[in-house]
Structures are given as structure tokens and as C-alpha cells.
C-alpha atoms as a PDB file:
ATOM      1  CA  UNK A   1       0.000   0.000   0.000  1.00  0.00           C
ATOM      2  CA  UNK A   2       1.298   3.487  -1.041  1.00  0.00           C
ATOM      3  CA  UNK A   3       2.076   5.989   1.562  1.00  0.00           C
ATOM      4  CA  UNK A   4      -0.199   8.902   2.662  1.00  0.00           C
ATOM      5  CA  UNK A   5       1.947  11.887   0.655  1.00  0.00           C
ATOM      6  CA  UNK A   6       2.176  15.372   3.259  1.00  0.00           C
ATOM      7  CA  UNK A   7       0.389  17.958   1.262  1.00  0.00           C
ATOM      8  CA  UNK A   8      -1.563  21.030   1.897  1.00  0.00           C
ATOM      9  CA  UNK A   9      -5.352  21.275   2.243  1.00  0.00           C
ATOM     10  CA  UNK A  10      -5.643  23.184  -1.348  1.00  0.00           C
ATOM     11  CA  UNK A  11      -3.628  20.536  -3.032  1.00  0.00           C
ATOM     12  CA  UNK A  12      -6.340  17.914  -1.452  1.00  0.00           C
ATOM     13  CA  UNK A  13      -9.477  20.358  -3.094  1.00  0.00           C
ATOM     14  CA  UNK A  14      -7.887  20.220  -6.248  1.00  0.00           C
ATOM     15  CA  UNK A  15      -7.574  16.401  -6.321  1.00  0.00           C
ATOM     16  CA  UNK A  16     -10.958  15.891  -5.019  1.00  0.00           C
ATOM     17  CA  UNK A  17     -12.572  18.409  -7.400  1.00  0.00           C
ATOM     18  CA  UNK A  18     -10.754  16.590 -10.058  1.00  0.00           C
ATOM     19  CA  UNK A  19     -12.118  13.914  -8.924  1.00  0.00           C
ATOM     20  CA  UNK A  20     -15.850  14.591  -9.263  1.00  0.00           C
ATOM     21  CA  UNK A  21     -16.315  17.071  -6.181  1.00  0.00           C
ATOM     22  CA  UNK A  22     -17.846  20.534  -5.993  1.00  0.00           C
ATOM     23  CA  UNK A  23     -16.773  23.352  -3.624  1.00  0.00           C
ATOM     24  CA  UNK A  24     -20.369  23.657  -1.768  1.00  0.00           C
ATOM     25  CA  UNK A  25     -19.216  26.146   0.945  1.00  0.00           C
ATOM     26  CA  UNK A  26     -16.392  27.546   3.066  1.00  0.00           C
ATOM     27  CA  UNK A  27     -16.428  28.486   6.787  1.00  0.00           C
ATOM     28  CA  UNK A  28     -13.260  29.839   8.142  1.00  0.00           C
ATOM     29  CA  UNK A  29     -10.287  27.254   7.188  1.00  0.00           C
ATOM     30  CA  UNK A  30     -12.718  24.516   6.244  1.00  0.00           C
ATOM     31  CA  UNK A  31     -13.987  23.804   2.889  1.00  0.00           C
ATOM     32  CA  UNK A  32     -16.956  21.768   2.307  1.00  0.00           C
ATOM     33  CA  UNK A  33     -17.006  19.161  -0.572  1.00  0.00           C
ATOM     34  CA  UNK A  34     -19.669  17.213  -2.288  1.00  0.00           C
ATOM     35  CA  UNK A  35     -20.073  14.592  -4.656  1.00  0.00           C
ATOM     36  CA  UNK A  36     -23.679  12.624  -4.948  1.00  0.00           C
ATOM     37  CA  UNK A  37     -24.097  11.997  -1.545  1.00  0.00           C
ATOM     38  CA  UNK A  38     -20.807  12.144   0.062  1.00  0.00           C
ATOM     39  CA  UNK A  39     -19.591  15.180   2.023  1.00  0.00           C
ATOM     40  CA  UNK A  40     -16.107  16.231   2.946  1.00  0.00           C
ATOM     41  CA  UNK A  41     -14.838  18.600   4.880  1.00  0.00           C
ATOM     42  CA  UNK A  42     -10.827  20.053   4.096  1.00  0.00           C
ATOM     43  CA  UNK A  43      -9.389  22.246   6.996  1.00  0.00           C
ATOM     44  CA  UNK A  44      -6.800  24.166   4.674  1.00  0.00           C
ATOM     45  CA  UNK A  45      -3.914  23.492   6.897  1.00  0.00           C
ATOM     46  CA  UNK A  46      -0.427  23.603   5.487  1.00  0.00           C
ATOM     47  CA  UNK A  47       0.478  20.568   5.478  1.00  0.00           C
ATOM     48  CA  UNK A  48      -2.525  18.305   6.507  1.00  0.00           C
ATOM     49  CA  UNK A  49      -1.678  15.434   8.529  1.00  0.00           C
ATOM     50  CA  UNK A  50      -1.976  12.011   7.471  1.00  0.00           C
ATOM     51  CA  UNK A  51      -4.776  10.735  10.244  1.00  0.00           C
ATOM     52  CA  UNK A  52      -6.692  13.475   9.069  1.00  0.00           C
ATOM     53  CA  UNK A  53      -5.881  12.738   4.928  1.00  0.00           C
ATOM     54  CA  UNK A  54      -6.769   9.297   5.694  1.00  0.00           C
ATOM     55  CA  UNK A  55     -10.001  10.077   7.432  1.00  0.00           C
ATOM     56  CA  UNK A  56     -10.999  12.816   4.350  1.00  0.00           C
ATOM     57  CA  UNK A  57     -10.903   9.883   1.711  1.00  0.00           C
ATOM     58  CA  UNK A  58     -12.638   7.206   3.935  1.00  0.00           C
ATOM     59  CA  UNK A  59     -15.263  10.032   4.009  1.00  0.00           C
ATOM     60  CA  UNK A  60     -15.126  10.607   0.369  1.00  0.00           C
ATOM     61  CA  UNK A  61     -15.171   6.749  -0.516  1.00  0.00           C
ATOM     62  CA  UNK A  62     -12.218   7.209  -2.758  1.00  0.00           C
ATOM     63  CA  UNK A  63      -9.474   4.816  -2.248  1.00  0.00           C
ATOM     64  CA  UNK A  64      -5.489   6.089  -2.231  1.00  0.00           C
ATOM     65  CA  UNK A  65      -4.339   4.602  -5.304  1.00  0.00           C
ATOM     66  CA  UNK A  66      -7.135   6.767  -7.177  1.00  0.00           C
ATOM     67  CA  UNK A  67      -6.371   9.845  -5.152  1.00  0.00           C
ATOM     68  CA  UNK A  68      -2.213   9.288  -5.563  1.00  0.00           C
ATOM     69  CA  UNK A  69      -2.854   8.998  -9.871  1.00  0.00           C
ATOM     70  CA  UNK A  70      -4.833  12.074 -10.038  1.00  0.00           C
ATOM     71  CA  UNK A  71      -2.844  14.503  -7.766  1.00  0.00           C
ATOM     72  CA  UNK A  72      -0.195  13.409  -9.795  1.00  0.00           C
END
């Protein structure tokens, strides 16, 4: 299994959005997410850490190989 990469919370909207998600909403540092019926909500934290990465794509339902070939 790949390893959870240290990025910042704008780098994991972009993926997500390129992934099928729309912005819905920001409050403060956290941006709201949605995609059919899953939510997500990114703190934009520089970096985000990796229990909280991890927890974002359970959330999202997308697994880490999909989210590691699009960020790429």
C-alpha cells in the first residue's frame, strides 16, 4: 500500500474536485465538498496530517491509489 503523501489542504481540493467534487461552501479554514451523496470537509492546513488525509478519503469513498494517480 502506497504511503499517505504530506500535502496542503488546497492541493487535497484540487484532487478531489478533479475527482468529481464541488466546492459547496467555506467556513473559516474549512472547505466543504460534495459529490452525490458524500460530504467532505478540508481544513486548509499547510500541510494536513496524514490521520486526518486518511479520514478525508474514507469520508469521500475514494481509495489512495485513485487519489495518488490524479494529484499526480
Amino acid at each position: 500500500m502506497p504511503e499517505l503523501p504530506i500535502i496542503s489542504g488546497q492541493k487535497v481540493i484540487k484532487t478531489l474536485v478533479k475527482l468529481g467534487f464541488v466546492v459547496v461552501r467555506q467556513k473559516g479554514s474549512h472547505v466543504f465538498l460534495q459529490r452525490e451523496s458524500d460530504t467532505v470537509t478540508v481544513p486548509l492546513h499547510d500541510p494536513v496530517k496524514k490521520g486526518t488525509l486518511k479520514s478525508i478519503l474514507k469520508q469521500a469513498n475514494v481509495s489512495l491509489d485513485d487519489f495518488l494517480r490524479v494529484l499526480k
